[in-house]
N, C-alpha and C. Protein backbone atom coordinates (compact mmCIF):
# COMPACT_ATOMS: atom_id res chain seq x y z
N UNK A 1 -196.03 -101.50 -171.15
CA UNK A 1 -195.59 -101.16 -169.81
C UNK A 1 -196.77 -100.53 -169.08
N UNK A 2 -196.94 -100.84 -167.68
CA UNK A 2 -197.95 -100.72 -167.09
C UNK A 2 -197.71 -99.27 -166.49
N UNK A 3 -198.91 -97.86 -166.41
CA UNK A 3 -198.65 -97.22 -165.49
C UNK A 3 -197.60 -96.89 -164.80
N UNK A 4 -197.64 -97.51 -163.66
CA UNK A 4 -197.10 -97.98 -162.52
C UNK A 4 -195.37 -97.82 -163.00
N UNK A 5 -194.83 -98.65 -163.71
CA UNK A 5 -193.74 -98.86 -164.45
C UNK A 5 -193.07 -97.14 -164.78
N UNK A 6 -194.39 -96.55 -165.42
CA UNK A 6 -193.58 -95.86 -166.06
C UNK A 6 -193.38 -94.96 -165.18
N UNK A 7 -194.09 -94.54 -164.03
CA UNK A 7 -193.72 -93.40 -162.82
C UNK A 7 -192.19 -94.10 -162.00
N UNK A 8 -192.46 -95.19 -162.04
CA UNK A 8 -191.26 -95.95 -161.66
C UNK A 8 -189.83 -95.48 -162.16
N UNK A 9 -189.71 -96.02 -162.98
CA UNK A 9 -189.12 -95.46 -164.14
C UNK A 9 -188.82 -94.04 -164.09
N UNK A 10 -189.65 -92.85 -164.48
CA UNK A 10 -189.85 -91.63 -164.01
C UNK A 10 -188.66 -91.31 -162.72
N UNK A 11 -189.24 -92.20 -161.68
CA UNK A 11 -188.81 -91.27 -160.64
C UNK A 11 -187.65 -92.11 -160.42
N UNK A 12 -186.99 -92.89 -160.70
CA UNK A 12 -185.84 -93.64 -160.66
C UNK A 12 -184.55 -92.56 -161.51
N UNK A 13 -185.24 -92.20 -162.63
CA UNK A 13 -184.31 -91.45 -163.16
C UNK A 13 -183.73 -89.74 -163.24
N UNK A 14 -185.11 -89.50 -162.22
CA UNK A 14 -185.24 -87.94 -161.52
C UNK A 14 -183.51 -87.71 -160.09
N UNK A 15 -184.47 -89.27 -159.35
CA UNK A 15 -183.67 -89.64 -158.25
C UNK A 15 -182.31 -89.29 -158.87
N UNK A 16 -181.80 -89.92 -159.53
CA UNK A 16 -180.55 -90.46 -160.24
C UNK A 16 -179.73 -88.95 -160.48
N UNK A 17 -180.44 -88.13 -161.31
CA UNK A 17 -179.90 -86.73 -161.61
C UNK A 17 -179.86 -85.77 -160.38
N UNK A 18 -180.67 -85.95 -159.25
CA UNK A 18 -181.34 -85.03 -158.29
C UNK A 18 -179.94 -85.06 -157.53
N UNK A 19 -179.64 -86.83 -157.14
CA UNK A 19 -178.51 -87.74 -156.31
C UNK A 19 -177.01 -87.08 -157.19
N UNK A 20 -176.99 -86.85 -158.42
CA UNK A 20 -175.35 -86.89 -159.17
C UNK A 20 -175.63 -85.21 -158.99
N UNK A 21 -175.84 -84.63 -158.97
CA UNK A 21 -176.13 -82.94 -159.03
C UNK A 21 -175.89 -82.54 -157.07
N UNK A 22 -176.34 -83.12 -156.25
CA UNK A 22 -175.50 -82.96 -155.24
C UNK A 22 -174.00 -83.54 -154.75
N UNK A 23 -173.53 -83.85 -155.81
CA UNK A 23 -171.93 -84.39 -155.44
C UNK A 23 -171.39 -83.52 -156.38
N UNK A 24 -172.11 -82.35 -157.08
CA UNK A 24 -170.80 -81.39 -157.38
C UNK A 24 -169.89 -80.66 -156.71
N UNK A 25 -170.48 -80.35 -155.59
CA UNK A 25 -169.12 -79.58 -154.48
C UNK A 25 -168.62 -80.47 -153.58
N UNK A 26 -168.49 -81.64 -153.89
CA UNK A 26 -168.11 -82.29 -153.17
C UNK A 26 -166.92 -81.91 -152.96
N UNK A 27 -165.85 -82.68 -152.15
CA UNK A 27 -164.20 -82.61 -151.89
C UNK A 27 -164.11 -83.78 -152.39
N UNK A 28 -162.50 -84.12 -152.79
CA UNK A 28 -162.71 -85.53 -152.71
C UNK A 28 -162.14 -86.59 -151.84
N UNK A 29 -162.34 -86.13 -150.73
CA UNK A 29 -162.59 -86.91 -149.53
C UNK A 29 -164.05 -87.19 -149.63
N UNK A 30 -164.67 -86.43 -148.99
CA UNK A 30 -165.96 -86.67 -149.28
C UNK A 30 -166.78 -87.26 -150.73
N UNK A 31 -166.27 -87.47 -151.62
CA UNK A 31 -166.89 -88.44 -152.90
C UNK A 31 -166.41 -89.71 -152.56
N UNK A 32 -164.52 -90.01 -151.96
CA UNK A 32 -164.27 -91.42 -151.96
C UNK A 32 -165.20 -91.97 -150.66
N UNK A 33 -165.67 -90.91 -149.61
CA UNK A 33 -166.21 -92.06 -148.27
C UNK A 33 -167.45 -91.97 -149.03
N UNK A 34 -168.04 -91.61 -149.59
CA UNK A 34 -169.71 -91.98 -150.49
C UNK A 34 -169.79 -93.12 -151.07
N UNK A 35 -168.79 -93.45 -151.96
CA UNK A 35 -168.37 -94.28 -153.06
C UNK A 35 -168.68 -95.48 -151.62
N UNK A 36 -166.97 -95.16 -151.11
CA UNK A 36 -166.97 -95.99 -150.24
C UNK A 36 -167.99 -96.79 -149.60
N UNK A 37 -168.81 -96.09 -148.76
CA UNK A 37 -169.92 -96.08 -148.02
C UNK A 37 -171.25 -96.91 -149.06
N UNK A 38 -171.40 -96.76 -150.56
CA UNK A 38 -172.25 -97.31 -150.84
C UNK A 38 -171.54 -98.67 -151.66
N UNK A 39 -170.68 -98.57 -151.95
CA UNK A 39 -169.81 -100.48 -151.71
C UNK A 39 -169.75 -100.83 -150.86
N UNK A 40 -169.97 -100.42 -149.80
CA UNK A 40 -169.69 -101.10 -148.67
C UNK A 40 -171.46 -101.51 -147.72
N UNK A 41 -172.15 -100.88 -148.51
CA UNK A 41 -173.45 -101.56 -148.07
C UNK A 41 -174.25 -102.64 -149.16
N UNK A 42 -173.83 -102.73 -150.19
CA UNK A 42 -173.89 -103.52 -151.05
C UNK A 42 -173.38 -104.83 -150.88
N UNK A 43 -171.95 -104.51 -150.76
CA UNK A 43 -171.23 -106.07 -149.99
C UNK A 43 -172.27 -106.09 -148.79
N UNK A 44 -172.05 -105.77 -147.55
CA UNK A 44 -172.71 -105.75 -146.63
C UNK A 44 -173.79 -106.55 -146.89
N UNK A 45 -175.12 -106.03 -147.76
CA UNK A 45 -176.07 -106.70 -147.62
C UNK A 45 -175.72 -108.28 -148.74
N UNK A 46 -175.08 -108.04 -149.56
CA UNK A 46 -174.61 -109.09 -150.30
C UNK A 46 -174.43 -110.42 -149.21
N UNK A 47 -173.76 -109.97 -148.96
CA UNK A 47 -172.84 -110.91 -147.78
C UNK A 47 -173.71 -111.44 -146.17
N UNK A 48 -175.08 -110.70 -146.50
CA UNK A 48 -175.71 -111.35 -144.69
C UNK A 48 -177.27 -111.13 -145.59
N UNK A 49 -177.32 -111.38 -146.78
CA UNK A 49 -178.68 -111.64 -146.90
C UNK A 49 -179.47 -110.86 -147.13
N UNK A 50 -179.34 -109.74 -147.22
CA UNK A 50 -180.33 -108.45 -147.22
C UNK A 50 -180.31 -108.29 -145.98
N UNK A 51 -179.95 -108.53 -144.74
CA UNK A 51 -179.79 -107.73 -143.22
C UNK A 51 -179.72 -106.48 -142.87
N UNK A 52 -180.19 -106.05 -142.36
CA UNK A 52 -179.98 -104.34 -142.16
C UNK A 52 -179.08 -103.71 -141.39
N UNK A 53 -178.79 -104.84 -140.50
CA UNK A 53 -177.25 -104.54 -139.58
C UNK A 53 -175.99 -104.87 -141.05
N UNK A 54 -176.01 -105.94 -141.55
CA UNK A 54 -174.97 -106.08 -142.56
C UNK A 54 -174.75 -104.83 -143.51
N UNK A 55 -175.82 -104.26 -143.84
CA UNK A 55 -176.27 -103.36 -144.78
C UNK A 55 -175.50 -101.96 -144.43
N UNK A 56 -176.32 -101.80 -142.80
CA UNK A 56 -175.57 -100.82 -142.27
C UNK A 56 -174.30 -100.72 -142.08
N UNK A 57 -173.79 -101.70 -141.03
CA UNK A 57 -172.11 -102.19 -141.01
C UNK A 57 -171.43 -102.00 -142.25
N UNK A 58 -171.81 -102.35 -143.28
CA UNK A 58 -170.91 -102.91 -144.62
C UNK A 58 -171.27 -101.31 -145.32
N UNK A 59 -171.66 -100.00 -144.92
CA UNK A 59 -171.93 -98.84 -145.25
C UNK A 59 -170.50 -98.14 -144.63
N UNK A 60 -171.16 -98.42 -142.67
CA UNK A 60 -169.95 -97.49 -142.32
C UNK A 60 -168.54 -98.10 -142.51
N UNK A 61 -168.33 -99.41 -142.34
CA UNK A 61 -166.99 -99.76 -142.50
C UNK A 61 -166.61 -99.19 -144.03
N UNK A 62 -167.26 -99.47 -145.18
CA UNK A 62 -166.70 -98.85 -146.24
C UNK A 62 -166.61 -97.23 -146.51
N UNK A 63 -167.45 -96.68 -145.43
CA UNK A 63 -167.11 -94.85 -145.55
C UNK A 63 -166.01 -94.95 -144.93
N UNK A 64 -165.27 -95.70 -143.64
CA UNK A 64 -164.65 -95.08 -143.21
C UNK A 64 -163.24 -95.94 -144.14
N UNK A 65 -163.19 -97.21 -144.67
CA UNK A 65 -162.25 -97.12 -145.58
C UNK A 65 -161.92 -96.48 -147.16
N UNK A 66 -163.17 -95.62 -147.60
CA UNK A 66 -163.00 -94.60 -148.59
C UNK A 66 -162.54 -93.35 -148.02
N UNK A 67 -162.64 -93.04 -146.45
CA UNK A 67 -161.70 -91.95 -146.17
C UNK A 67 -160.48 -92.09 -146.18
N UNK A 68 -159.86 -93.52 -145.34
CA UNK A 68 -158.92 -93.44 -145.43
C UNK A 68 -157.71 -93.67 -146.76
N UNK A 69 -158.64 -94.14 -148.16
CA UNK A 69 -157.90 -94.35 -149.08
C UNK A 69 -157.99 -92.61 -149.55
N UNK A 70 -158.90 -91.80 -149.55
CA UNK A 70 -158.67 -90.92 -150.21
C UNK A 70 -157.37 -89.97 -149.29
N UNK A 71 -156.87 -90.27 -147.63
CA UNK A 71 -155.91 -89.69 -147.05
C UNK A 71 -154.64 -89.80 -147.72
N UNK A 72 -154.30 -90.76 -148.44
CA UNK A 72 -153.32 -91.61 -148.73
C UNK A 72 -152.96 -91.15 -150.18
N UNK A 73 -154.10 -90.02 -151.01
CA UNK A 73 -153.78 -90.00 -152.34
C UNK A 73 -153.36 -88.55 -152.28
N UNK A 74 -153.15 -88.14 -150.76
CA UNK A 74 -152.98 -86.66 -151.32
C UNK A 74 -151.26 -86.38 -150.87
């Protein structure tokens, strides 16, 4: 593995702990529109190609349907 790789690597898995360590106080409203929000830019870009409007769109439409599923569980 080259260098390069392994800082890669490195900081992929820093990210990862840095990213799950700020969703401890979350609510969980606020964890389902996250969730939400990052399925929903995944489809998004899934679905238009890597687009950045799709990407974006397919973000907020899924935050705002992870809010409203988490309204519904309480």
């Amino acid at each position: 593995m080259t260098k390069f790789n392994e800082i890669g690597l490195v900081t992929i898995a820093l990210s990862a702990l840095v990213g799950l360590g700020g969703c401890s106080n979350m609510t969980q409203q606020e964890r389902d529109m996250a969730v939400g929000a990052g399925v929903g830019a995944v489809g998004g870009s899934v679905l238009t190609g890597g687009s950045v409007i799709g990407t974006v769109g397919g973000a907020v439409v899924g935050g705002a349907i992870g809010k409203e599923v988490s309204k519904d569980k309480r």
